[in-house]
C-alpha atoms as a PDB file:
ATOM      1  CA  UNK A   1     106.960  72.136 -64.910  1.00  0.00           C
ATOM      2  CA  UNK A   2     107.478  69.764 -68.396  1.00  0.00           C
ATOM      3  CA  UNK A   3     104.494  69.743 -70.677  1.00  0.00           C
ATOM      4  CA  UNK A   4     104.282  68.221 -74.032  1.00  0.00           C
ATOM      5  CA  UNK A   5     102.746  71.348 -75.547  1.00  0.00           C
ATOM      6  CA  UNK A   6     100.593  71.060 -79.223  1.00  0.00           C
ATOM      7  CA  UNK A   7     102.740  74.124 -80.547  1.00  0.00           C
ATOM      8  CA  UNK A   8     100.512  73.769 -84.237  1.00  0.00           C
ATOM      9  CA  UNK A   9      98.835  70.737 -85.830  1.00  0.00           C
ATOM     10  CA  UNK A  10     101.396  67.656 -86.314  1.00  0.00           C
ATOM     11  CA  UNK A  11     104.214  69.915 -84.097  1.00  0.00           C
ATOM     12  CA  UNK A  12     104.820  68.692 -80.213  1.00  0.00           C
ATOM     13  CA  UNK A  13     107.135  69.921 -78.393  1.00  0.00           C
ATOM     14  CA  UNK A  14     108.164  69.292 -74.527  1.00  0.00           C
ATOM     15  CA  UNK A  15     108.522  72.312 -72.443  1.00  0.00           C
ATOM     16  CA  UNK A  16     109.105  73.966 -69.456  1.00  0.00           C
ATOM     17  CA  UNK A  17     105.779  75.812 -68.418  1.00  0.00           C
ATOM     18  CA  UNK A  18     104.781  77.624 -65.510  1.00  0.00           C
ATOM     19  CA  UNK A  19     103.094  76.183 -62.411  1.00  0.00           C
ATOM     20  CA  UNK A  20      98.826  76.909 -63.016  1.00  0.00           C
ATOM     21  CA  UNK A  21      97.488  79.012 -60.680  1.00  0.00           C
ATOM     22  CA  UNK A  22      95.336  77.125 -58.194  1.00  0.00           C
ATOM     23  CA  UNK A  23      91.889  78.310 -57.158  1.00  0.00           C
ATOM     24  CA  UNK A  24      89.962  77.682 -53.607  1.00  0.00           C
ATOM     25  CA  UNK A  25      88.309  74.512 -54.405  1.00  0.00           C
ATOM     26  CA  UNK A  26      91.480  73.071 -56.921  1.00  0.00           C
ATOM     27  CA  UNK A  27      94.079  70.642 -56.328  1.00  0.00           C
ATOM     28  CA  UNK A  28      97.475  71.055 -57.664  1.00  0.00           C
ATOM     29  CA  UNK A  29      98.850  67.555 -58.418  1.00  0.00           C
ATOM     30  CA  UNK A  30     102.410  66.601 -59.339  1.00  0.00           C
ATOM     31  CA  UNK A  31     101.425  64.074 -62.805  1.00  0.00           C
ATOM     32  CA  UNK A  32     103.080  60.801 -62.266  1.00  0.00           C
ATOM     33  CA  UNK A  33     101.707  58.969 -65.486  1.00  0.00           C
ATOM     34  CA  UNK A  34      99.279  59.785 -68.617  1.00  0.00           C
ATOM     35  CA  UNK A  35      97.593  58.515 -71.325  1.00  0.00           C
ATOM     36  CA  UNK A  36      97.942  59.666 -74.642  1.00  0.00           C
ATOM     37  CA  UNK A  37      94.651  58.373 -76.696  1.00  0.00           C
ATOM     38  CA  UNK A  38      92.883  58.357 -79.320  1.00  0.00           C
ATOM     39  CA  UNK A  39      90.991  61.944 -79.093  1.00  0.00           C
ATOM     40  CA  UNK A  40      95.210  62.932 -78.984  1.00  0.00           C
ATOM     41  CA  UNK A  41      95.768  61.849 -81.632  1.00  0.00           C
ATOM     42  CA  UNK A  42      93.021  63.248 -83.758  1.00  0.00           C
ATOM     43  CA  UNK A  43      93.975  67.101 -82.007  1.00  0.00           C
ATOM     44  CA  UNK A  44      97.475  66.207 -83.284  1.00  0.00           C
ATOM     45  CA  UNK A  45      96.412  65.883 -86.253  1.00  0.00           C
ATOM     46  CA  UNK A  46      93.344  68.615 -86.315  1.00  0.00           C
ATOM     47  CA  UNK A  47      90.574  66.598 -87.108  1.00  0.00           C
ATOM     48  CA  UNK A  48      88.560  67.086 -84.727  1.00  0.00           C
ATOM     49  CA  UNK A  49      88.727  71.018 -84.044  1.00  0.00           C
ATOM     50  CA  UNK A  50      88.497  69.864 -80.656  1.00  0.00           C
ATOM     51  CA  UNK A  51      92.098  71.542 -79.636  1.00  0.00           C
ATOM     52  CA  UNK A  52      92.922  74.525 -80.825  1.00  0.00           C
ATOM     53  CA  UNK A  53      96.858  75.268 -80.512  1.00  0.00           C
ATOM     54  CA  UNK A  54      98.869  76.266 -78.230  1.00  0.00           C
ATOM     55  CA  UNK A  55      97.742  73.638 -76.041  1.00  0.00           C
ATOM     56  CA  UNK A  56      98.902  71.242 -73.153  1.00  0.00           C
ATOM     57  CA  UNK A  57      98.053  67.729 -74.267  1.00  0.00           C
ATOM     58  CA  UNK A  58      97.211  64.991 -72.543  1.00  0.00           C
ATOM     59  CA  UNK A  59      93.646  64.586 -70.662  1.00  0.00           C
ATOM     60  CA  UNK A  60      94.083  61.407 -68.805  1.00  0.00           C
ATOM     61  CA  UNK A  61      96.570  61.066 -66.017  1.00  0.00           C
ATOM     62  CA  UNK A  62      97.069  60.142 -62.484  1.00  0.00           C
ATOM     63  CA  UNK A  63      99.437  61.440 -59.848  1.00  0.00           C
ATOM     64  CA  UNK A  64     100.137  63.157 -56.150  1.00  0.00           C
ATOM     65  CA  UNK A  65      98.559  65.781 -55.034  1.00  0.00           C
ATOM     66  CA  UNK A  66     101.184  68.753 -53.775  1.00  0.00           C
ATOM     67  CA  UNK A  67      98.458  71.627 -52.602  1.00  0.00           C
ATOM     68  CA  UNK A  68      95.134  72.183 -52.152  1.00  0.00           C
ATOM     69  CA  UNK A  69      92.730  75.220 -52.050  1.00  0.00           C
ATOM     70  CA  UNK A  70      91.091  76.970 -48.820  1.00  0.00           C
ATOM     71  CA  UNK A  71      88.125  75.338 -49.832  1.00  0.00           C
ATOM     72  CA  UNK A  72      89.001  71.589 -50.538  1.00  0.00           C
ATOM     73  CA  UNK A  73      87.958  69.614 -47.821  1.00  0.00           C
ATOM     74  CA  UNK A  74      87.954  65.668 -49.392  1.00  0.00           C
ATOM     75  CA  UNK A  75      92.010  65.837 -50.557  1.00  0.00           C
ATOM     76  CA  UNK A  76      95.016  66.637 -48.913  1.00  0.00           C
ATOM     77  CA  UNK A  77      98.368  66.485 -50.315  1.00  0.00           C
ATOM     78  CA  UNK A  78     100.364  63.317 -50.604  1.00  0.00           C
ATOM     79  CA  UNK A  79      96.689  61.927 -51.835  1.00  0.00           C
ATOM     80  CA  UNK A  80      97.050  59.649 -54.894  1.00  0.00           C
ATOM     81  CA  UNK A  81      94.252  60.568 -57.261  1.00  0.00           C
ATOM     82  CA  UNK A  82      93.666  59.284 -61.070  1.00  0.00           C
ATOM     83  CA  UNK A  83      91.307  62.372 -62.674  1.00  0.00           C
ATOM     84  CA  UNK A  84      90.294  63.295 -66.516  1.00  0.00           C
ATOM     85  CA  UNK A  85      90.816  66.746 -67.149  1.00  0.00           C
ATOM     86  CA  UNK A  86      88.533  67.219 -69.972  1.00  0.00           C
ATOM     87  CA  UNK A  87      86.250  70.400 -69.326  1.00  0.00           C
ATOM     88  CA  UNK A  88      82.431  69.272 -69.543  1.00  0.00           C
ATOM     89  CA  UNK A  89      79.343  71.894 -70.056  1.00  0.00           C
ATOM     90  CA  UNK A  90      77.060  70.511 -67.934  1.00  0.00           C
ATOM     91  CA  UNK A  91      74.583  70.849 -71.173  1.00  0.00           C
ATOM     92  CA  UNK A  92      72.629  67.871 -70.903  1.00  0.00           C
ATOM     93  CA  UNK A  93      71.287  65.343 -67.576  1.00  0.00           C
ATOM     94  CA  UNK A  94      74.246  62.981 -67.986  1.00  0.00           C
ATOM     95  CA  UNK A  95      76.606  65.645 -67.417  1.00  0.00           C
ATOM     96  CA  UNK A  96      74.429  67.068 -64.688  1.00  0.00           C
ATOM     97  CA  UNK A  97      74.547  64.117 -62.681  1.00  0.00           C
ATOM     98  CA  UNK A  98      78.583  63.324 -63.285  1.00  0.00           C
ATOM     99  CA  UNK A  99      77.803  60.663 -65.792  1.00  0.00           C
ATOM    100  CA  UNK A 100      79.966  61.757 -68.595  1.00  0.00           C
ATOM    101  CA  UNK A 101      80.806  58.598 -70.167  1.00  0.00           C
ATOM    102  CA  UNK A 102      77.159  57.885 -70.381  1.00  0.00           C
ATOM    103  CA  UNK A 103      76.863  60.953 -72.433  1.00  0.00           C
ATOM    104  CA  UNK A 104      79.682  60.111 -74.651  1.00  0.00           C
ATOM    105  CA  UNK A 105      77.863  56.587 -75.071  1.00  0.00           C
ATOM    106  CA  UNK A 106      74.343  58.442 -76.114  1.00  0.00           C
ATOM    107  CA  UNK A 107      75.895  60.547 -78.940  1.00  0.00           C
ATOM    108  CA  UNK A 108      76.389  56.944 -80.631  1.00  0.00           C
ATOM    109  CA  UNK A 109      72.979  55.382 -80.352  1.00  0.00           C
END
């Protein structure tokens, strides 16, 4: 699959990766469109020590799901699904209760 890949700070390069491997309760989804924004732009850059190279960039997308694990029960493929990928701890009750933008929001009040 093409990836634009963060090869080192201020390099990007678009490359031919191999397929993730897909656990029981993933989805594998075929990206369609994504958003590059501003939290990109500051791990192009380094600024925010947020993304550490190598990396696949790009957090925001939306697309078709191809496959889905034994234990997936709410997708199938040929679903249309928008997702964030961004990997949350959990650390905090707005995270425990899938409300990560309020989270986001609290660290600026």
């Amino acid at each position: 699959m093409k990836a634009l890949v963060l090869e080192e700070y201020m390099k990007l390069t678009c490359k031919d990766v191999p397929l993730p491997e897909m656990g029981d309760n993933e989805v594998l989804v075929r990206v369609k469109a994504v958003g590059i924004c501003g939290s990109d732009v500051h791990g192009m850059d380094g600024s925010t020590g947020r993304r550490i190279p190598p990396i696949i960039m790009g957090h925001e997308a939306s697309g078709i799901i191809e496959a889905v694990g034994r234990q997936v029960e709410a997708y199938k493929p040929g679903d249309r699904v928008t997702f964030d990928s961004t990997i949350y701890r959990k650390d905090d009750w707005y995270t425990r209760h899938d409300m990560y933008n309020l989270r986001v929001l609290r660290q600026f009040w």
